[in-house]
Every structure is written in C-alpha cells, then in structure tokens.
Protein backbone atom coordinates (compact mmCIF):
# COMPACT_ATOMS: atom_id res chain seq x y z
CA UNK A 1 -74.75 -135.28 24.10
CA UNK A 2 -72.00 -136.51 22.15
CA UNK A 3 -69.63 -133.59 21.50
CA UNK A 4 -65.72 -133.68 19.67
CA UNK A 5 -63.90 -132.21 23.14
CA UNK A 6 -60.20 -131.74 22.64
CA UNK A 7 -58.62 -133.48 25.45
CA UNK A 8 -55.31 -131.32 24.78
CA UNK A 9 -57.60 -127.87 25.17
CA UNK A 10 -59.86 -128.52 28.38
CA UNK A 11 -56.35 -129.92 29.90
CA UNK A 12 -54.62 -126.41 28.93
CA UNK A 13 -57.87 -124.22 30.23
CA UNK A 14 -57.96 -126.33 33.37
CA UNK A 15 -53.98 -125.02 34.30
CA UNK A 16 -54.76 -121.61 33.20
CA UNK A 17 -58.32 -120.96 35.17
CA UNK A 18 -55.50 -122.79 38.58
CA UNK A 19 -53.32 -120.30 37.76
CA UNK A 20 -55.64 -117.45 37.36
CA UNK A 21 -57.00 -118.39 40.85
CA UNK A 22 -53.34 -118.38 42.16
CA UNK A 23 -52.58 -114.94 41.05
CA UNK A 24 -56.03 -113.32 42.31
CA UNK A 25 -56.35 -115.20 45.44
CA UNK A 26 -59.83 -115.99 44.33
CA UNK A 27 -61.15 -119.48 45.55
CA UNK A 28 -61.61 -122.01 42.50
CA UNK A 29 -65.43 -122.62 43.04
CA UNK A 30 -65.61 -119.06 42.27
CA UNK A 31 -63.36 -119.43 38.93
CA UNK A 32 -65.45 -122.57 38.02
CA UNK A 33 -68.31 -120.34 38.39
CA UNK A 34 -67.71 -117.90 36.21
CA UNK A 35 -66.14 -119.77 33.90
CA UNK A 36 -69.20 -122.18 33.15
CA UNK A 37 -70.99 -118.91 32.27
CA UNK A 38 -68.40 -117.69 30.13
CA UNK A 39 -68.25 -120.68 28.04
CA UNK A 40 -72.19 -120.58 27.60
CA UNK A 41 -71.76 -116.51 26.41
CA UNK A 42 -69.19 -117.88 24.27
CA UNK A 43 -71.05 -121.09 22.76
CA UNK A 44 -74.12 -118.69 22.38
CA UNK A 45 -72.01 -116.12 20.08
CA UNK A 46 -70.28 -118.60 17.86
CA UNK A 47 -73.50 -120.55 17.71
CA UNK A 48 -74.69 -117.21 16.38
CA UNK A 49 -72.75 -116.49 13.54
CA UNK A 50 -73.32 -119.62 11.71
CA UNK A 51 -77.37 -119.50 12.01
CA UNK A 52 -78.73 -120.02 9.12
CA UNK A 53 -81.00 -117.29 7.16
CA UNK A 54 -84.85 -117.63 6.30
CA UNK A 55 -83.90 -117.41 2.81
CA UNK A 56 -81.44 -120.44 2.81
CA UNK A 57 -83.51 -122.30 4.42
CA UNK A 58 -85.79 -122.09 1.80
CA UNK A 59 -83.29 -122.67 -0.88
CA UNK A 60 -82.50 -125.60 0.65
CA UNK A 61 -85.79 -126.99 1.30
CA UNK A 62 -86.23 -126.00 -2.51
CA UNK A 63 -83.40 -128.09 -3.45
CA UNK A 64 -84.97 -131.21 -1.60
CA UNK A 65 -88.14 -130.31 -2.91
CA UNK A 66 -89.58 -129.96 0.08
CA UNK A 67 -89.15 -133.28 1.78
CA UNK A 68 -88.47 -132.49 5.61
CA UNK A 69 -87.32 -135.39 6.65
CA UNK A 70 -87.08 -134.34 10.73
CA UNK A 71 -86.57 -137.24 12.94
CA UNK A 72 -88.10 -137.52 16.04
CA UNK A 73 -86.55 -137.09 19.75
CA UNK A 74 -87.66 -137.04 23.17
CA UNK A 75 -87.96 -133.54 22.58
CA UNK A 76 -90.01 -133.34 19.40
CA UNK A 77 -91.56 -136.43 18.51
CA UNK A 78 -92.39 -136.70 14.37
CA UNK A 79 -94.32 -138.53 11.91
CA UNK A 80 -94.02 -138.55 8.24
CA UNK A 81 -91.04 -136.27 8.26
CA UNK A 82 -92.59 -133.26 10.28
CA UNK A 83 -92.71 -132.58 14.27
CA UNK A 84 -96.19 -133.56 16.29
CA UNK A 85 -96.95 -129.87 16.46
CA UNK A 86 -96.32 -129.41 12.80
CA UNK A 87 -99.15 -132.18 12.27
CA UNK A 88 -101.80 -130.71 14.39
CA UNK A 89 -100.89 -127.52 13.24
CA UNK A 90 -101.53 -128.69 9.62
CA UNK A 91 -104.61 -130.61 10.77
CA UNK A 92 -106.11 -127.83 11.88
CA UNK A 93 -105.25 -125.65 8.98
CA UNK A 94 -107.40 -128.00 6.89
CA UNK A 95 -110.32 -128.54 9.06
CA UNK A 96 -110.78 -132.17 8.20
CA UNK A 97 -110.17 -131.59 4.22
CA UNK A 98 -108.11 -133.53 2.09
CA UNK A 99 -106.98 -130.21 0.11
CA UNK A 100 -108.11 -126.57 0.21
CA UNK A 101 -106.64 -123.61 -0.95
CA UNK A 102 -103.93 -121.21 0.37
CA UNK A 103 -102.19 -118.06 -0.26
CA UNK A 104 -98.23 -118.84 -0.10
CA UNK A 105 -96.13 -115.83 0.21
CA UNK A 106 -92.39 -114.82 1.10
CA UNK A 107 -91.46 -111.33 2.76
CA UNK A 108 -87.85 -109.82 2.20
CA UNK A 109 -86.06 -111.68 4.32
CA UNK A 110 -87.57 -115.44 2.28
CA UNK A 111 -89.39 -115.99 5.40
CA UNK A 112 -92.54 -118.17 4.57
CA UNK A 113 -95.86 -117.05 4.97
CA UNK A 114 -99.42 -119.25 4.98
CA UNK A 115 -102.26 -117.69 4.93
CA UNK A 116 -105.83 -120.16 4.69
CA UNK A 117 -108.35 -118.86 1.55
CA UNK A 118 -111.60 -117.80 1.99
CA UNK A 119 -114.17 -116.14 -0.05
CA UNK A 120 -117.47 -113.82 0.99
CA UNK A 121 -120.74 -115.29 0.41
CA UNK A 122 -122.92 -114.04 -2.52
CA UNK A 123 -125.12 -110.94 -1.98
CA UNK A 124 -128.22 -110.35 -4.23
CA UNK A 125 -128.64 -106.73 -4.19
CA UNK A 126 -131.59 -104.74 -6.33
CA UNK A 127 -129.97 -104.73 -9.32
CA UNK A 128 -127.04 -107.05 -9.53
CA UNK A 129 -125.51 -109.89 -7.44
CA UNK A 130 -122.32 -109.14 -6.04
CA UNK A 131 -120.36 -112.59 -6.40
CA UNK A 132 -117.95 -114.12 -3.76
CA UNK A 133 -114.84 -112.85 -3.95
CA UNK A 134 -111.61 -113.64 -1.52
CA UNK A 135 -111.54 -111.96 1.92
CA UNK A 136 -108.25 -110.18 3.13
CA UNK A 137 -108.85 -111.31 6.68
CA UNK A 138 -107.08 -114.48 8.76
CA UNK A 139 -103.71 -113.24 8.97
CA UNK A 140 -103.97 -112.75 12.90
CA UNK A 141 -104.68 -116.24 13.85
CA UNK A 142 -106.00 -117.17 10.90
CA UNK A 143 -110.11 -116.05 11.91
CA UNK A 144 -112.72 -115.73 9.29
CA UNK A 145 -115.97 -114.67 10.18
CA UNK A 146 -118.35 -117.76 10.53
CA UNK A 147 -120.32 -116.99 6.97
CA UNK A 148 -116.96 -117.20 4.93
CA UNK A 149 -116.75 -119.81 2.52
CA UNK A 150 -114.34 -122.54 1.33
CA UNK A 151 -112.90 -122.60 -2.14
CA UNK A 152 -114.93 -125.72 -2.58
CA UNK A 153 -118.24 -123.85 -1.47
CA UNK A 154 -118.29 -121.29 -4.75
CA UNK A 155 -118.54 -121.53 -8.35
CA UNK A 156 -116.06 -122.45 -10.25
CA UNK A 157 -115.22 -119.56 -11.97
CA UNK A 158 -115.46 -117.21 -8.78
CA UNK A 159 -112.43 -119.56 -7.72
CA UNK A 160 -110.84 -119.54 -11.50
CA UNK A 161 -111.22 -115.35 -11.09
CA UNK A 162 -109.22 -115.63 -7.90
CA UNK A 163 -106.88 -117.62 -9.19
CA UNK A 164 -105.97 -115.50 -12.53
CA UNK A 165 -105.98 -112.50 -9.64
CA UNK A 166 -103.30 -113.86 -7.42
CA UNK A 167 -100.90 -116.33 -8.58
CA UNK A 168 -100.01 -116.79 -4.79
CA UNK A 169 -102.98 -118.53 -4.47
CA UNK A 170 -102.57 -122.20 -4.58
CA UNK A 171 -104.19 -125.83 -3.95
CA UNK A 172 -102.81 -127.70 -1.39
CA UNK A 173 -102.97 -130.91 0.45
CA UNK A 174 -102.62 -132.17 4.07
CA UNK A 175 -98.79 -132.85 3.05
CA UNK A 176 -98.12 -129.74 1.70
CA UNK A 177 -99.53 -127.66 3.99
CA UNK A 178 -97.62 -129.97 6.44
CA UNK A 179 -94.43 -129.19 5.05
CA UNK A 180 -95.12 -125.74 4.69
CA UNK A 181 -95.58 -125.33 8.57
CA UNK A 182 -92.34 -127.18 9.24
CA UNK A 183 -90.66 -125.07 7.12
CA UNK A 184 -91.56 -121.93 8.78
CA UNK A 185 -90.78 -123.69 12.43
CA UNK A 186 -87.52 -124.27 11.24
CA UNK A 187 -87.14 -120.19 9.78
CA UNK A 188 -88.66 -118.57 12.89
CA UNK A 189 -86.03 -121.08 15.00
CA UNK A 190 -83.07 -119.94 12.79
CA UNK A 191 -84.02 -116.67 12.65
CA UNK A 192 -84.65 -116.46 16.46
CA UNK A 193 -80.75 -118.54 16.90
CA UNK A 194 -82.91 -121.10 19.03
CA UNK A 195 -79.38 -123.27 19.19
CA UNK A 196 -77.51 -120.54 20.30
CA UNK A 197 -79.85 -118.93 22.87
CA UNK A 198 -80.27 -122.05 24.62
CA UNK A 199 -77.00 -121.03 26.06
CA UNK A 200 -78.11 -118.08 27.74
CA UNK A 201 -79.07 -118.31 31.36
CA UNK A 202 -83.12 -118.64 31.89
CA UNK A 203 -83.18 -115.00 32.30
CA UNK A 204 -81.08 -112.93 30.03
CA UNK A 205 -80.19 -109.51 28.88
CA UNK A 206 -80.90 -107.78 25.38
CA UNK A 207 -80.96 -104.68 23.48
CA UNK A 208 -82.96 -104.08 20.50
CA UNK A 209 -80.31 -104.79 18.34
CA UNK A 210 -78.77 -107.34 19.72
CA UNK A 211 -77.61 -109.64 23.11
CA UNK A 212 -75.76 -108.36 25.36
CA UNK A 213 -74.42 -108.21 29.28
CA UNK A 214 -75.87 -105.28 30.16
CA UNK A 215 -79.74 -104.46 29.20
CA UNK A 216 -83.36 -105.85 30.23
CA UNK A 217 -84.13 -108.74 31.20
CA UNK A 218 -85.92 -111.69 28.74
CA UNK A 219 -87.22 -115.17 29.26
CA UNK A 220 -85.20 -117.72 27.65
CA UNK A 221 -87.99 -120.22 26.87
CA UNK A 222 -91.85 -120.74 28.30
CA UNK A 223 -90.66 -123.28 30.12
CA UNK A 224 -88.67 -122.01 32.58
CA UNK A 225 -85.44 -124.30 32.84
CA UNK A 226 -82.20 -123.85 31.12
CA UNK A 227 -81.98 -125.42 27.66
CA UNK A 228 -78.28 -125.38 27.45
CA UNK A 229 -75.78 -125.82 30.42
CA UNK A 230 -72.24 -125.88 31.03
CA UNK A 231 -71.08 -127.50 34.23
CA UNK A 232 -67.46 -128.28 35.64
CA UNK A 233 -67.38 -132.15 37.40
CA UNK A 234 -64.64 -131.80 40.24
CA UNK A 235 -63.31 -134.71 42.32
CA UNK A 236 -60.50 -135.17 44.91
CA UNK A 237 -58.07 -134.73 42.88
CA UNK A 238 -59.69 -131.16 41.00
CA UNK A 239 -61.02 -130.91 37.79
CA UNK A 240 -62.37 -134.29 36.47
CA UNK A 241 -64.44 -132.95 33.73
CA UNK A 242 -66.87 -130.68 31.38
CA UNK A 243 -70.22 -131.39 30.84
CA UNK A 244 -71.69 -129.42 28.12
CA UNK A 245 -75.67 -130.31 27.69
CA UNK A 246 -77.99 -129.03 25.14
CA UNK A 247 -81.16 -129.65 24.82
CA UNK A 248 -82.55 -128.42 21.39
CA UNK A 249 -82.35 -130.97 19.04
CA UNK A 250 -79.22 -131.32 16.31
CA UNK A 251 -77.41 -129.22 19.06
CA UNK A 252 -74.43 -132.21 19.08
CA UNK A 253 -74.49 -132.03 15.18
CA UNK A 254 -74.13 -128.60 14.57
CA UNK A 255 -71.66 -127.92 17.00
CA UNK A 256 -69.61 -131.11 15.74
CA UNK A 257 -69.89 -129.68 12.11
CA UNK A 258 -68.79 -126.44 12.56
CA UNK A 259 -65.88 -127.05 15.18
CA UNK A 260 -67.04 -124.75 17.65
CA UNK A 261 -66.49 -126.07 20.78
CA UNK A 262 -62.91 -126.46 19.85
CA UNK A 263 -63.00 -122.45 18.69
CA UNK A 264 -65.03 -121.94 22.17
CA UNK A 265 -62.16 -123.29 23.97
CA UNK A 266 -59.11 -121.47 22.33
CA UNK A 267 -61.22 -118.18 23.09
CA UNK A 268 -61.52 -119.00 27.29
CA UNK A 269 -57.93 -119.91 27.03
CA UNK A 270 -57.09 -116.79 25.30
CA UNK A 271 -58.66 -114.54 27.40
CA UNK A 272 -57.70 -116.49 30.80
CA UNK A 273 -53.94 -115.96 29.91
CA UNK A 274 -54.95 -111.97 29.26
CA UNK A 275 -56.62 -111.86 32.43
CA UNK A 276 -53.82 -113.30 34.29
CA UNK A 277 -50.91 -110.69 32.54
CA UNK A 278 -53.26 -107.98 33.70
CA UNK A 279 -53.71 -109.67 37.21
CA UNK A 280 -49.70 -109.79 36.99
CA UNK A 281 -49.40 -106.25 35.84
CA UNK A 282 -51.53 -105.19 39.01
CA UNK A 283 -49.81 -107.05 40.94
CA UNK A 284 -46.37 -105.84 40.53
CA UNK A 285 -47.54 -102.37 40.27
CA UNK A 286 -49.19 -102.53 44.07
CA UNK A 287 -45.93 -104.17 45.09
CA UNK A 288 -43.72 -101.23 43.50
CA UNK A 289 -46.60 -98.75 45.40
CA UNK A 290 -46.48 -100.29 48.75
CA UNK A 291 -42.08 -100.09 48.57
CA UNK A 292 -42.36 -96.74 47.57
C-alpha cells in the first residue's frame, strides 16, 4: 500500500517513543507495542470523521447518474462497473429476467432500499373476483410465498393500478438493479466506517453509541484476521521502518486524499511528548519524596 509518509514525522516520533522509554525505564519492544496500537486507534478515529453519509453517497451517485464504475482488486473482483457479489446478487434478484419490477425507496438517513414486486393471484369468490393486487411481503430476505406472481404474470391494468398506487414502484433491468445493489454496498460500508474499523484489532470494544476502549467485545470482520495493521520494522541499528497495511480497497486513496496519516502522526507525537512531561513530573516529584 502506497501511502504519503512524512519522512521528517516518523523520524521525530521515532526520538520521542526512545526517549519516552528512557524516562520510564520501559523496554522499547514494549513502547513499539503499544504504539502500533495507538496509531491503529488513531487511524480508525480520523478515518471516522471523514466517512461519508448514505445520503451523499446517493447524491453523488445521482450526479454520475448512476454509473459505478468500481474496479476490481484481489479483494473484490468486478465486471461491468459493479463487485462479483453485486452481480450475483442482482442475478438473483431477477431470477433469469431481463427486467421486472421493483419498489425503490430511501429511509431518513438516504439509505437505499430494494424491495422485488409481487402481486397475489386472482381469487374468484361467489360474487366477485378479487383481482391481483401487490403483496407487502419480501422485505426479510426478499421471500414470497410460492403462488405470488410476477408483474409480467397479470393483466395489464392490475400492474397500471399498482403503478398509479405507488410511484415507488418501478421497471428495472439487470443493470439497474445491478447498480442499485452496489449502491447500497457502498452506503451500508460508509455507514458501518468499513475503512476505519479495519483498524481495530480482530476483537474490539463498543458501546451503543459509539467505539470505545472500554466496553464489550465485537468481531471485526467474519473472517477472522486483521484487515488493517500497523507494524514497526526494527534492525541493528533500531527503528528501520513503519508498515501501515490495509486491506479494504481505496484504503491508500482515501488516506492519501485526506492527509491523515500525516494528522495521525502529529497526534502520537503530541501525546508522546505529554506523556513524557508527566513521566518527568513523576519523576522529580519521587526524587523530592525519597530526599525528604
């Protein structure tokens, strides 16, 4: 991963995490230690505040008018401007049709909703027949009941009635519907800070509100290995190097944009220098106690 690393900055945090283990007597494996994970908190909380919102997402898909345009990695292979999953997913979704249609929708917060239509089948009752008419079901998992029928299976004003009913109702095709999916991918991912949790350790701590150090204890990902990592490379002669890895795609880009390793740095430096004025402070204060 190709990230814009201040040479001046690492050189700067390198002499203040020696000094810091020359004032506490701590052994610098230890202060490596801890350090990696403190640059991970920190890369997960500036990652944070620049995650972008369901609703600008949207907007900006609007603005493009709705081409995707995602390009493949070794992570998340594409076609035709959407991920692999996002095609099967779509596939699926139309059960081998070349359009059918759907019932778009947005909650408050712009996220994206797709929901598959389907209509009851006629019923001739004594009197009457009661004509198809659109079911409220497949929102969990999209599940009809096996007699529900397409859009193409009913007359055409039974569909036209729909229609005039719900303007959310619309015909789409396998691209569409394709685009639609990749759109909400990319809302749930902003929305969940995928970028910035991959900095978190595998297991992590949360409250309801939000992340912190001290609360249960959550997964990271399914898959059960670090997406993000921070490492120190030491050689004979000490620190050699930083190796910052992550593993969701655009990682490199976004941090690059939006200067944040650079802000992540001047942060750990910061706070080093407090923590060695307090380790000072302590210092000279046992000294004073031990004369007295």
């Amino acid at each position: 991963m190709n990230l814009a690393i201040d040479a001046s900055q690492l050189k700067t945090l390198q002499n203040e995490m020696t000094r810091f283990a020359q004032v506490t007597g701590r052994s610098m494996e230890d202060v490596l230690a801890y350090e990696a994970k403190e640059i991970g908190w920190e890369l997960y909380k500036e990652s944070r505040k620049i995650s972008p919102t369901p609703s600008k997402i949207l907007a900006s898909a609007k603005t493009r008018s709705f081409r995707m345009g995602r390009r493949g990695d070794a992570l998340a292979p594409s076609r035709y401007g959407v991920s692999a999953a996002t095609e099967r997913r779509a596939e699926a979704l139309m059960e081998g049709q070349r359009s059918d249609y759907f019932n778009v929708s947005t909650d408050g917060d712009g996220m994206v909703r797709l929901r598959r239509v389907r209509f009851s089948a006629r019923k001739q009752l004594k009197t009457r027949t009661k004509l198809s008419r659109v079911l409220r079901g497949g929102r969990f998992g999209n599940r009809f009941s096996a007699g529900s029928l397409r859009a193409g299976q009913v007359a055409r004003f039974e569909l036209q009635q729909a229609l005039n009913a719900d303007a959310r109702i619309k015909p789409l095709n396998l691209g569409a519907v394709s685009a639609a999916v990749e759109l909400m991918h990319r809302q749930r991912a902003a929305k969940g800070s995928t970028i910035a949790v991959q900095w978190l350790p595998r297991v992590w701590k949360r409250s309801k509100s939000s992340t912190v150090k001290n609360g249960p204890l959550v997964v990271n990902n399914r898959s059960g290995f670090e997406m993000g990592r921070v490492d120190f490379l030491k050689g004979r002669e000490g620190l050699n190097a930083i190796e910052i890895n992550g593993n969701v795609p655009g990682t490199a880009k976004v941090l690059n944009r939006h200067g944040i390793v650079g802000k992540v740095f001047s942060t750990r430096i910061r706070d080093r220098r407090e923590r060695i004025n307090r380790a000072l402070i302590r210092n000279i204060k046992e000294t004073f106690t031990r004369t007295a």
